[in-house]
Protein backbone atom coordinates (compact mmCIF):
# COMPACT_ATOMS: atom_id res chain seq x y z
CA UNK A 1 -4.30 -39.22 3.04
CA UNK A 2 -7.74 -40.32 3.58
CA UNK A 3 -9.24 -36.21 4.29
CA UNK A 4 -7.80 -32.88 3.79
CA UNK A 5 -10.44 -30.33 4.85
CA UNK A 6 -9.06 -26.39 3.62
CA UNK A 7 -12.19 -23.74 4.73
CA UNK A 8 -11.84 -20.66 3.12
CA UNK A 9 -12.32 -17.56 5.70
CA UNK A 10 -12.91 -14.36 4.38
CA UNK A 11 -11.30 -10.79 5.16
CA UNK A 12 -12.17 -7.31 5.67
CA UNK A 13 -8.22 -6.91 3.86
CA UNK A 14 -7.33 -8.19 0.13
CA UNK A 15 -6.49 -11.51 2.07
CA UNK A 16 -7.45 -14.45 3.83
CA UNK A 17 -6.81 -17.55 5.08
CA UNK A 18 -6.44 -21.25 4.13
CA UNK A 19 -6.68 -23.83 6.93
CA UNK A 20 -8.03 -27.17 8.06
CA UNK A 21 -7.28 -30.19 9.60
CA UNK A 22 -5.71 -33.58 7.85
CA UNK A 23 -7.25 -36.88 8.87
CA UNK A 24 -7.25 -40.47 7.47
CA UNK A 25 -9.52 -42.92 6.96
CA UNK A 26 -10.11 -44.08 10.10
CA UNK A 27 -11.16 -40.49 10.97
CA UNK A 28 -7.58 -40.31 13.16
CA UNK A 29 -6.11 -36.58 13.06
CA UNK A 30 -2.27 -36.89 11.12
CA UNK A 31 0.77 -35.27 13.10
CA UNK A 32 3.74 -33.82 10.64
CA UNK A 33 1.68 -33.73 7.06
CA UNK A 34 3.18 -31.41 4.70
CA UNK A 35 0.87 -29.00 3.72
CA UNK A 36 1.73 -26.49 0.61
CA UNK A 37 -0.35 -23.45 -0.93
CA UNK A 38 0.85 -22.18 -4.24
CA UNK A 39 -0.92 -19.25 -5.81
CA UNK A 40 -2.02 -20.33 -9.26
CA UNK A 41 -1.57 -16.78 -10.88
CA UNK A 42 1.51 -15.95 -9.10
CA UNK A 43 3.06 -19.09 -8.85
CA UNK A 44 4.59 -17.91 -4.88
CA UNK A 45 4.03 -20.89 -2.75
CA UNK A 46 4.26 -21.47 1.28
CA UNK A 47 4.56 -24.77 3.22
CA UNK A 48 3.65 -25.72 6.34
CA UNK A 49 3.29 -28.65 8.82
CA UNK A 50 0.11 -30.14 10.44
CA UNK A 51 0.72 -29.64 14.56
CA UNK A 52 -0.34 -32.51 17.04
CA UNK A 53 -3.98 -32.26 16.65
CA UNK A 54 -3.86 -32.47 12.21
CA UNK A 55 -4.21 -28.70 12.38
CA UNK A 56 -2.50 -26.39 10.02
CA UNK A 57 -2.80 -22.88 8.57
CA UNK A 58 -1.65 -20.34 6.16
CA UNK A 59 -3.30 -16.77 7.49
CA UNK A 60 -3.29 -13.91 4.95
CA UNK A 61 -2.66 -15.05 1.71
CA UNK A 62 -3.26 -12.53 -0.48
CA UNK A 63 -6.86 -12.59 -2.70
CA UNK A 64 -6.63 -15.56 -5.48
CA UNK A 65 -6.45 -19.19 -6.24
CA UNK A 66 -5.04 -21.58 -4.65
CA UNK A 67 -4.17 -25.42 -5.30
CA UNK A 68 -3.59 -26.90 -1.78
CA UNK A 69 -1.54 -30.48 -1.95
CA UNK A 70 -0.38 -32.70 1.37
CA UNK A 71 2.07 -35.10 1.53
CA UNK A 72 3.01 -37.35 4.19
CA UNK A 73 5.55 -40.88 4.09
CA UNK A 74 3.45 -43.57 3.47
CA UNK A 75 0.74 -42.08 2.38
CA UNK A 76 -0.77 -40.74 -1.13
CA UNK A 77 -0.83 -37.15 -1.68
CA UNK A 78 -3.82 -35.29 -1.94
CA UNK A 79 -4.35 -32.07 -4.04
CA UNK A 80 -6.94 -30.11 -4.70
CA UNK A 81 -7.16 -27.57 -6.76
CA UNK A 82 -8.99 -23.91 -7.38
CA UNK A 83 -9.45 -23.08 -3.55
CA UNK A 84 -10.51 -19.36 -3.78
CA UNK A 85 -9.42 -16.98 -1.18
CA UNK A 86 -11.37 -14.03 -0.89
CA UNK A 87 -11.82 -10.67 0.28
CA UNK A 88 -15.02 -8.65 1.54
CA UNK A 89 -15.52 -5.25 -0.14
């Protein structure tokens, strides 16, 4: 997996949201990646898919950090680790 991009919007609620959009190398938006979230201090995870433009998200996760990993057939994975999610006070 040549790019996984994973912006971190902020809340008015203890939660937020991880999301982004998976492309390769040539730039070309990937269909079907695996996406997972797992909360480091928690260890409670959720998965989803990228849809047909490379987008995927994971709306309100509650307040922490995340390590975000994608895996796809073919491909290497690609983690990344301490996303923080935050709230607003």
């Amino acid at each position: 997996l040549g790019l996984l991009h994973t912006p971190v919007a902020k809340a008015q609620t203890p939660s937020g949201e991880i999301a982004g959009t998976v492309r390769d190398s040539t730039d070309a938006v990937m269909v079907g990646v695996e996406i997972t979230v797992v909360n480091r201090s928690t260890g409670v995870s959720r998965a989803a898919r990228t849809n047909e433009v490379g987008f995927y998200s994971f709306p309100t996760l509650p307040a922490g950090t995340y390590e975000v990993n994608a895996q796809q057939s073919g491909f290497r994975r690609a983690s990344f680790s301490n996303i923080a999610v935050t709230a607003l006070s």
